[in-house]
C-alpha atoms as a PDB file:
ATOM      1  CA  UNK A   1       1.287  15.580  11.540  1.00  0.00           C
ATOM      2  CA  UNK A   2      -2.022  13.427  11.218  1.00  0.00           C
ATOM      3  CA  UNK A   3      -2.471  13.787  14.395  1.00  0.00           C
ATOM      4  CA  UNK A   4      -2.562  17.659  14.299  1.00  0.00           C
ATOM      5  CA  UNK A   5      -4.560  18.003  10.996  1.00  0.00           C
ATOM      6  CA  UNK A   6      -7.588  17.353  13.378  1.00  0.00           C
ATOM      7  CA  UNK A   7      -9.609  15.830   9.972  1.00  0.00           C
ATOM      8  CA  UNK A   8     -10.344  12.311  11.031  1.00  0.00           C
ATOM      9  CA  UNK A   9      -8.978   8.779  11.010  1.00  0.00           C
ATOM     10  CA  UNK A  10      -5.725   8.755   8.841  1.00  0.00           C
ATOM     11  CA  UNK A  11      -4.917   5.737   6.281  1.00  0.00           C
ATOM     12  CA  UNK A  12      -1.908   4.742   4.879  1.00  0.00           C
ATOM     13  CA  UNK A  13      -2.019   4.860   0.798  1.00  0.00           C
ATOM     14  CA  UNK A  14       1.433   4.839  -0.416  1.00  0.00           C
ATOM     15  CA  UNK A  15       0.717   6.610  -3.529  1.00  0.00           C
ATOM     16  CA  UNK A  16      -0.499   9.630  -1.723  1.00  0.00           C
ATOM     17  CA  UNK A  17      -2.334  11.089   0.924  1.00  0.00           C
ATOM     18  CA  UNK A  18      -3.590  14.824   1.397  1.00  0.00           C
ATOM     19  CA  UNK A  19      -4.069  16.343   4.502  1.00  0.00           C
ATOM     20  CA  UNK A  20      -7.270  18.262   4.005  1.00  0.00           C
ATOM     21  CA  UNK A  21      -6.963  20.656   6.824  1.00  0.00           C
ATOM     22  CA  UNK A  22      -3.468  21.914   6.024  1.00  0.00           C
ATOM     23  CA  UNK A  23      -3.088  21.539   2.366  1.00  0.00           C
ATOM     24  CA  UNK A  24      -0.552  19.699   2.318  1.00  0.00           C
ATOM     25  CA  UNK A  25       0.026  16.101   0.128  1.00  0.00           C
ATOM     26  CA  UNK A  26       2.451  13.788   0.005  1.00  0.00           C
ATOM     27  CA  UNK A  27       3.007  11.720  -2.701  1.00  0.00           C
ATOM     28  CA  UNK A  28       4.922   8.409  -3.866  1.00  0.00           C
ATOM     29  CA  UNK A  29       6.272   6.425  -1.110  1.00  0.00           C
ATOM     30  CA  UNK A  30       8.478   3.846  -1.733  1.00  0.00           C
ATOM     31  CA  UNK A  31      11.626   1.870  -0.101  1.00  0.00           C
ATOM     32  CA  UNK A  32      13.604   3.610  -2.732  1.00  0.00           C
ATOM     33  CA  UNK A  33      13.883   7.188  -1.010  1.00  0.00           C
ATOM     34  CA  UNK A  34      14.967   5.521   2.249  1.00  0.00           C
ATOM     35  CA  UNK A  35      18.139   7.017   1.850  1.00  0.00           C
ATOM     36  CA  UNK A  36      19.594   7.043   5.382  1.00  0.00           C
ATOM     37  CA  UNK A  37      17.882   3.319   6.381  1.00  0.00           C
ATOM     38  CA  UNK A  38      19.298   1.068   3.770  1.00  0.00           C
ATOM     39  CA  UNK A  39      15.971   1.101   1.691  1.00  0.00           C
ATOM     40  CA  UNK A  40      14.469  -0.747   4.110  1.00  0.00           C
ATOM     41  CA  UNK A  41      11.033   1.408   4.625  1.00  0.00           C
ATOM     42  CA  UNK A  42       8.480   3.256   2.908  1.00  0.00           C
ATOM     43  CA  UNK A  43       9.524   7.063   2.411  1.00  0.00           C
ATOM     44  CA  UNK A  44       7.662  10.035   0.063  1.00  0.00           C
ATOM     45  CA  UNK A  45       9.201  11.137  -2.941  1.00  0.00           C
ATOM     46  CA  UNK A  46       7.119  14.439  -3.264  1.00  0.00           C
ATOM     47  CA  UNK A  47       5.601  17.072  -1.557  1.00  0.00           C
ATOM     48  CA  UNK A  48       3.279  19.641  -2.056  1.00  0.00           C
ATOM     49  CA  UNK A  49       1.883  22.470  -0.627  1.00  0.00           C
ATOM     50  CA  UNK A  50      -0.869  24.960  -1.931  1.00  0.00           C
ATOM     51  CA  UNK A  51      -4.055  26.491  -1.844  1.00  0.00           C
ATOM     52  CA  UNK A  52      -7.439  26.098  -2.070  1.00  0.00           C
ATOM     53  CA  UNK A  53      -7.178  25.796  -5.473  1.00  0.00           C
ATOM     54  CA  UNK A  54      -4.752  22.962  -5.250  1.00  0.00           C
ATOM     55  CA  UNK A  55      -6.593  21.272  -3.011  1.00  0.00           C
ATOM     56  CA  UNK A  56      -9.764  21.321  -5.474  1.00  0.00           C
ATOM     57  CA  UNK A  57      -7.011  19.940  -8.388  1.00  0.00           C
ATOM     58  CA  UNK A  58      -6.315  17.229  -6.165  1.00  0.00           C
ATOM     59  CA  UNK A  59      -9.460  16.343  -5.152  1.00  0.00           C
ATOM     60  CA  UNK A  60     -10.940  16.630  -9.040  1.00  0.00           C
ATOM     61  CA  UNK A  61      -7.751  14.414 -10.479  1.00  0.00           C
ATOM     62  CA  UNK A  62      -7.718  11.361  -7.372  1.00  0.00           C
ATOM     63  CA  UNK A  63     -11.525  11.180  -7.401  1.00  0.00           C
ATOM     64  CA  UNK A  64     -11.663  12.065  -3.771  1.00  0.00           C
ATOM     65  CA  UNK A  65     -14.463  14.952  -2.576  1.00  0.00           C
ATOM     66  CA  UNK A  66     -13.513  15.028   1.084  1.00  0.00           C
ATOM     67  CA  UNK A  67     -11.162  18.364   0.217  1.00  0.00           C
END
């Protein structure tokens, strides 16, 4: 998915990440939601999908103007 989004160099934050291309964040990884691998690695909890608009929220509320 990174890989496609065509915006740059991708980083790991395991709080969340938006792809700025596609709209599209994840958010809240944790061992936790590893249902089907014993808890054993890092999965999101949430996802979202929106608009422009909801990119702008995002961007406004994480303190990050690359959206």
């Amino acid at each position: 998915m990174a890989a496609s989004d065509a915006s740059g160099p991708h980083e790991f934050d395991r709080y969340e990440y938006c792809f700025p291309n596609q709209i599209l964040t994840l958010w809240d990884a944790d061992e936790q939601y590893d249902r089907q691998g014993g808890k054993e690695r890092e999965v999101w909890g949430q996802v979202g999908i929106g608009n422009d608009a909801y990119a702008a929220a995002i961007a406004m509320n994480t303190g990050k103007n690359e959206l």
